[in-house]
N, C-alpha and C. Protein backbone atom coordinates (compact mmCIF):
# COMPACT_ATOMS: atom_id res chain seq x y z
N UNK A 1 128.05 103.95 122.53
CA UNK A 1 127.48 105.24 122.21
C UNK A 1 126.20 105.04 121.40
N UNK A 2 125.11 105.65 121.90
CA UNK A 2 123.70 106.06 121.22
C UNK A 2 123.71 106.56 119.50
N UNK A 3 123.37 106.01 118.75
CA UNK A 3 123.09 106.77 117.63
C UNK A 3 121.75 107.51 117.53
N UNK A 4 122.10 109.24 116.88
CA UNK A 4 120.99 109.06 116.96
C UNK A 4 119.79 109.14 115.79
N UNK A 5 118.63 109.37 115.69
CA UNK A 5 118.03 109.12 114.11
C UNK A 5 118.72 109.25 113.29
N UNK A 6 119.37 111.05 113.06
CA UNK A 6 119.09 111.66 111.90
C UNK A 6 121.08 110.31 111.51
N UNK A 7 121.69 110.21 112.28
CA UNK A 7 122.89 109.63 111.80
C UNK A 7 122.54 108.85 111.37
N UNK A 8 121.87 107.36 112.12
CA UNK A 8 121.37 106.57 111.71
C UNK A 8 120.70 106.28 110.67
N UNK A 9 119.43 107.47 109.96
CA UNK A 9 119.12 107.39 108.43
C UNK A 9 120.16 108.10 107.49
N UNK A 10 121.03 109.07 107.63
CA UNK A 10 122.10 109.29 106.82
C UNK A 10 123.06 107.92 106.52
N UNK A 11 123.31 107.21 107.54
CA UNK A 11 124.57 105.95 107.38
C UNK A 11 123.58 104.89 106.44
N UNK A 12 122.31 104.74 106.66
CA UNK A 12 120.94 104.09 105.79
C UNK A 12 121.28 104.47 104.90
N UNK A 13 120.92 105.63 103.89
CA UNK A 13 120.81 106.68 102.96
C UNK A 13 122.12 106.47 102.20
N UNK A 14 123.56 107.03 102.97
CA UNK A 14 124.58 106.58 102.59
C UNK A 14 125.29 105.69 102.27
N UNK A 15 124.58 104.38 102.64
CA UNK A 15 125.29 103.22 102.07
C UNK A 15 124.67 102.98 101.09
N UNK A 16 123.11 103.38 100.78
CA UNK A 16 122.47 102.63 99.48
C UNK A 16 122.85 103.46 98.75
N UNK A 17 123.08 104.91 98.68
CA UNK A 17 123.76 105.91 97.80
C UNK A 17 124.84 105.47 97.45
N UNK A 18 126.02 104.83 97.88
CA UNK A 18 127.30 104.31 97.58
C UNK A 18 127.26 103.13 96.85
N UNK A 19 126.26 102.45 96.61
CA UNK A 19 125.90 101.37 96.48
C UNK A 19 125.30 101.18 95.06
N UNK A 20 124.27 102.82 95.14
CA UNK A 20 123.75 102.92 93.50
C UNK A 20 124.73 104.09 92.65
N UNK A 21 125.84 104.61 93.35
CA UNK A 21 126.94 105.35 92.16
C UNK A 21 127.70 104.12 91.75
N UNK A 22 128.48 103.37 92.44
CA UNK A 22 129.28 101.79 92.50
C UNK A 22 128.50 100.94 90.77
N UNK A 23 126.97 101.15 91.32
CA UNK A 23 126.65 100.63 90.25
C UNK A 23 126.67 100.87 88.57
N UNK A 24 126.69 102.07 89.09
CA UNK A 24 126.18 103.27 87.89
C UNK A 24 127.48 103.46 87.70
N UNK A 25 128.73 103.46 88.10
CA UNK A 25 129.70 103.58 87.79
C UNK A 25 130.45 102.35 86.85
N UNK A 26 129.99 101.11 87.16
CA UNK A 26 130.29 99.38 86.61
C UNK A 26 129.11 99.01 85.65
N UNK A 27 127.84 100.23 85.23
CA UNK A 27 127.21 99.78 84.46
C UNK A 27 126.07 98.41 84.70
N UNK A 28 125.74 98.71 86.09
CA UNK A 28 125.25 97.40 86.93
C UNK A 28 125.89 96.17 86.75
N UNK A 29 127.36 96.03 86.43
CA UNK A 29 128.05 94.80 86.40
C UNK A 29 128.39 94.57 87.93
N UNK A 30 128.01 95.53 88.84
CA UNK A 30 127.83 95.42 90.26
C UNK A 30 126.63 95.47 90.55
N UNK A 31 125.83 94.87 91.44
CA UNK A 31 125.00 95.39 91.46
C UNK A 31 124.49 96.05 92.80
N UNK A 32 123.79 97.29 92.72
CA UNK A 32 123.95 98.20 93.97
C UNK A 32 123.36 97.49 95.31
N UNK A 33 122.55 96.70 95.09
CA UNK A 33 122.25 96.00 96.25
C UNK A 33 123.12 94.90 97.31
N UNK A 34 124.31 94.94 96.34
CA UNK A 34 125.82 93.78 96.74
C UNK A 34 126.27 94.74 97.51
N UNK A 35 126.24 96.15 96.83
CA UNK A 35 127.15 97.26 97.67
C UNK A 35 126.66 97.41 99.10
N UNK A 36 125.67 97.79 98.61
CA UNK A 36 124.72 97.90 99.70
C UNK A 36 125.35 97.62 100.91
N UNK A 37 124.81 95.60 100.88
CA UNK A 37 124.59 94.75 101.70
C UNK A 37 125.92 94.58 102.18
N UNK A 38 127.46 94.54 101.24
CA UNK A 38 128.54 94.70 101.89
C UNK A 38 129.11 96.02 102.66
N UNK A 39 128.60 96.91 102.58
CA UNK A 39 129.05 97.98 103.21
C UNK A 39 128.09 97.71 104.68
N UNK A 40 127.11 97.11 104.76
CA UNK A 40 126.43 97.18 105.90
C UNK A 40 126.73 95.85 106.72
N UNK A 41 127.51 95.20 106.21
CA UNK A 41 127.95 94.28 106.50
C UNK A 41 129.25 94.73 107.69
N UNK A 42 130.01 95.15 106.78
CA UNK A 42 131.51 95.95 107.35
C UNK A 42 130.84 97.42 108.74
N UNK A 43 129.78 97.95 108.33
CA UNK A 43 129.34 98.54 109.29
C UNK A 43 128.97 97.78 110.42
N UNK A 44 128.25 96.90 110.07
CA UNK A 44 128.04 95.91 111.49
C UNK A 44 128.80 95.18 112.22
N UNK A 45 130.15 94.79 111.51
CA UNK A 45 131.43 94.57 112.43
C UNK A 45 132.19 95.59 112.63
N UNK A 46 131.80 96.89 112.47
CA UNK A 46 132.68 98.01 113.19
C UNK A 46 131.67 98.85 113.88
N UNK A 47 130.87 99.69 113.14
CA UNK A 47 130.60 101.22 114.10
C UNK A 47 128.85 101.55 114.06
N UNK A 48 128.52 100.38 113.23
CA UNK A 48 126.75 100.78 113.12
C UNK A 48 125.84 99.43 113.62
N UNK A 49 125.50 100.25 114.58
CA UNK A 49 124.73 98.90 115.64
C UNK A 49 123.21 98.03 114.63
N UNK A 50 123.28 96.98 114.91
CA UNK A 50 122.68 95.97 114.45
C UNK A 50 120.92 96.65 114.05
N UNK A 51 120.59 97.37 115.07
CA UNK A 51 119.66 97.73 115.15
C UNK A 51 118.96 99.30 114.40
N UNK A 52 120.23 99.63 113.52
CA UNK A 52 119.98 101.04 112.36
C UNK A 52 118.95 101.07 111.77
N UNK A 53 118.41 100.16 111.35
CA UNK A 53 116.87 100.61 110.55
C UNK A 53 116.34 100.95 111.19
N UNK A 54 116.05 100.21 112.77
CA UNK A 54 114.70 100.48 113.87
C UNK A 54 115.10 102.00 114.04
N UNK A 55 116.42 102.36 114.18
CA UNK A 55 116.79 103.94 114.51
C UNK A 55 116.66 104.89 114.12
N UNK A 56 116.37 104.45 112.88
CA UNK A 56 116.58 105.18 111.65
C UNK A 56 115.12 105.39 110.91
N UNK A 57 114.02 104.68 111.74
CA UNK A 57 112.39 105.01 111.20
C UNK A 57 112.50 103.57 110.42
N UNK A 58 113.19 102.91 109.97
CA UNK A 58 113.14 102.10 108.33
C UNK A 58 112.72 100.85 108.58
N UNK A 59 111.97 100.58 109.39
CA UNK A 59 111.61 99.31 110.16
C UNK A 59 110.86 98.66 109.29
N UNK A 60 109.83 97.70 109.85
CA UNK A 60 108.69 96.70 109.08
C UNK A 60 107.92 97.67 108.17
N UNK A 61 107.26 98.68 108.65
CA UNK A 61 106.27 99.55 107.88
C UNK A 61 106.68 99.68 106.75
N UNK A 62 108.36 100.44 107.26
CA UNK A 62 108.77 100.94 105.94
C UNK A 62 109.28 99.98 104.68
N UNK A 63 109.54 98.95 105.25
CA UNK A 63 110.07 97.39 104.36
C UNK A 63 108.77 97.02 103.35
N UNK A 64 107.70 97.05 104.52
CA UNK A 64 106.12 96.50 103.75
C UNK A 64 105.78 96.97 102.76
N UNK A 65 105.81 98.30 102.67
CA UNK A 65 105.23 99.61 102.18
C UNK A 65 106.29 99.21 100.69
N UNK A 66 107.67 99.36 100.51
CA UNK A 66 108.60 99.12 99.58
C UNK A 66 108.28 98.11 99.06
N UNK A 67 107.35 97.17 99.74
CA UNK A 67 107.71 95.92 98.44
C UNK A 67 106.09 96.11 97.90
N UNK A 68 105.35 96.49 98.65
CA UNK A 68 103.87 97.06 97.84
C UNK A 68 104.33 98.05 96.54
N UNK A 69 104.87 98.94 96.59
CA UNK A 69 105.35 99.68 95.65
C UNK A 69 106.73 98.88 94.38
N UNK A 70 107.52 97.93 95.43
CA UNK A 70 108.36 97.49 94.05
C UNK A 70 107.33 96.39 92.84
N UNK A 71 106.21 95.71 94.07
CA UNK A 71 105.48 95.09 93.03
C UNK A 71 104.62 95.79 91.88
N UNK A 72 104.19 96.98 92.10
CA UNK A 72 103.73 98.26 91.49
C UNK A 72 104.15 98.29 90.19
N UNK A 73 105.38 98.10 90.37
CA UNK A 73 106.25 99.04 89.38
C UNK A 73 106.99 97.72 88.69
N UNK A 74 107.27 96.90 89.12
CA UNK A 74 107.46 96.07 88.29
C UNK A 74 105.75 95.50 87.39
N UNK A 75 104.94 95.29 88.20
CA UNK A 75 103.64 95.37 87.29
C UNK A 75 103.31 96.42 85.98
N UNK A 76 103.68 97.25 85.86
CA UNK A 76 103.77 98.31 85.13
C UNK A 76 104.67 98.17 84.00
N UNK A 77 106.13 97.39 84.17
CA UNK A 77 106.94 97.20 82.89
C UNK A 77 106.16 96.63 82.44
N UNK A 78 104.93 95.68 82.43
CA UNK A 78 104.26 94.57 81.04
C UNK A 78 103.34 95.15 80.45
N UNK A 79 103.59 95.10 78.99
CA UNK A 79 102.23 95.69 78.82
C UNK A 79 100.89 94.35 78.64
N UNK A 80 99.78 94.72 77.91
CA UNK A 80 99.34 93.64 77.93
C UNK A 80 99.21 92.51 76.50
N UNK A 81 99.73 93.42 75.33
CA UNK A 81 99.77 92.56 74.74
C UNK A 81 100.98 92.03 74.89
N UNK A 82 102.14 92.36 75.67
CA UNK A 82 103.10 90.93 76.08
C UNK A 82 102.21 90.04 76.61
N UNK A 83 101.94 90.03 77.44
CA UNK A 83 101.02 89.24 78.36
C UNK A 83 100.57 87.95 77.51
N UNK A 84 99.95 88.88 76.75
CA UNK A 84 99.07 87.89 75.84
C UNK A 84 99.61 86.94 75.11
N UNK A 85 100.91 88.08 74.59
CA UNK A 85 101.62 86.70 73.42
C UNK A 85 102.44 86.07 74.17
N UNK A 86 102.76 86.01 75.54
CA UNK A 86 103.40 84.86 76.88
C UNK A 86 102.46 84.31 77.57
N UNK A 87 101.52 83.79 76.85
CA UNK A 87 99.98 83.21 77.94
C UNK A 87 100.85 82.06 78.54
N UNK A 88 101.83 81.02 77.83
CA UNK A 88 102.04 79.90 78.39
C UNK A 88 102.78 80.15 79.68
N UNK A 89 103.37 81.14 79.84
CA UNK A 89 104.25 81.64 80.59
C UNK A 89 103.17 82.20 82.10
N UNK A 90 102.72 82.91 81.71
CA UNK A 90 101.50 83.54 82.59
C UNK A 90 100.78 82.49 82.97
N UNK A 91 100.44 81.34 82.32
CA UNK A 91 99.18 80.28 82.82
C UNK A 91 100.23 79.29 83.53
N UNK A 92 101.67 79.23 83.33
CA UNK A 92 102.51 78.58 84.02
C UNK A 92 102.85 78.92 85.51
N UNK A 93 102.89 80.18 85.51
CA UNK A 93 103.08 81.21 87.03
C UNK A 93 102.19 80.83 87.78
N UNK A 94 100.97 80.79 87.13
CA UNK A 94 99.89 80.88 87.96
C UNK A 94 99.18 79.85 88.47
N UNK A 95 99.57 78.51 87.72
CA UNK A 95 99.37 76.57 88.07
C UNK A 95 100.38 76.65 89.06
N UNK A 96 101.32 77.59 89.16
CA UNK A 96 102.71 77.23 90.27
C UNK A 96 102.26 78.08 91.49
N UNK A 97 101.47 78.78 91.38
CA UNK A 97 101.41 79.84 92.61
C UNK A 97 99.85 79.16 93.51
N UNK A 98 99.00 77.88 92.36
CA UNK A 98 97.90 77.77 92.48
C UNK A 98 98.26 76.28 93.68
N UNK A 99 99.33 75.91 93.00
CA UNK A 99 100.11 74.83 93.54
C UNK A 99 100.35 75.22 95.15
N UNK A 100 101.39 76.20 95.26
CA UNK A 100 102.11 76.26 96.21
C UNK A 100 100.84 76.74 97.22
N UNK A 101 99.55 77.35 97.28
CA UNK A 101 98.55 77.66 97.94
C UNK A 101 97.91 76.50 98.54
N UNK A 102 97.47 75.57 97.30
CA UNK A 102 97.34 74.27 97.36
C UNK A 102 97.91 73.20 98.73
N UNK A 103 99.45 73.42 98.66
CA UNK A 103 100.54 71.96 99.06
C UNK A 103 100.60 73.23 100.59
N UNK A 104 100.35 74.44 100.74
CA UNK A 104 99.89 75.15 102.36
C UNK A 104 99.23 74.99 102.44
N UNK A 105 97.83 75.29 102.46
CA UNK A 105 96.68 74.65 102.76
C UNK A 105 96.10 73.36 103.50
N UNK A 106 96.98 72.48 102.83
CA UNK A 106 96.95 71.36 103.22
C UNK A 106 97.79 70.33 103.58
N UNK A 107 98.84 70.06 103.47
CA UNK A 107 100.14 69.52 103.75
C UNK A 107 100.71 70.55 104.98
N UNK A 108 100.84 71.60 104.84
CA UNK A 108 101.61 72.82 105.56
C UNK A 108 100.62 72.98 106.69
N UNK A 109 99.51 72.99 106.95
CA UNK A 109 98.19 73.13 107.62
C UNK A 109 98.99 72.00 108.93
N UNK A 110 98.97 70.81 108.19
CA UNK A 110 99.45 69.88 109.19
C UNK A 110 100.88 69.67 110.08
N UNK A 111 101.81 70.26 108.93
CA UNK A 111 103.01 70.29 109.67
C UNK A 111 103.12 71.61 110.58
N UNK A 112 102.52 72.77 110.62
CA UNK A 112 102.85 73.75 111.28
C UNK A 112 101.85 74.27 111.94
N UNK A 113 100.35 73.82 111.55
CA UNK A 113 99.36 74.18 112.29
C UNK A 113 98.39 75.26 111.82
N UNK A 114 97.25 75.86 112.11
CA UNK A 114 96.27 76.61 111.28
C UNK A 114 96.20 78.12 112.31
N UNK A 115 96.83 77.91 113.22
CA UNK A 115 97.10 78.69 114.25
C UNK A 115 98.23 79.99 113.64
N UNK A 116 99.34 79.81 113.43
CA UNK A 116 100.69 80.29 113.14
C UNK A 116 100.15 81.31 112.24
């Protein structure tokens, strides 16, 4: 049987809803994203086809778009004089991120190609 949208983003909707009361209920000693992922888990070996996000609108766009915005907002908890008084911390992130650009560039270039 066809699902169709509007079920498909309600069973979406409804599991992360079950997922963030669960939490809010345990004080995030659960955490809602476990719920989440196990309830959609148990949906996918019973009654909600593999393919619910695509059904449901919640596809790549909408994935992309969420993590542009979770980085947002986690940018926003720092202020900047944390920042400042964690420079070692911040200049550490950023030799590691300068790194890992680095060891693609050039190592990764070769094993997988400039193409990909």
């Amino acid at each position: 049987m066809e699902m169709s949208v509007i079920v498909a983003f309600i069973v979406c909707a409804g599991f992360l809803a079950i997922g963030d009361v669960v939490s809010n209920m345990t004080r995030a000693f659960v955490p809602s994203v476990f719920v989440a992922a196990a309830l959609f888990l148990l949906g996918f070996w019973t009654f909600v086809p593999e393919n619910v996000d695509v059904i449901a609108g919640l596809g790549m766009p909408i994935a992309l778009m969420s993590i542009y915005l979770l980085l947002v907002h986690v940018g926003t908890l720092f202020s900047v004089q944390e920042l400042v008084s964690e420079w070692r911390t911040v200049a550490t992130a950023l030799a590691g991120i300068a790194g890992m650009v680095l060891l693609l560039l050039t190592i990764g270039r070769f094993l997988v190609g400039w193409e990909r």
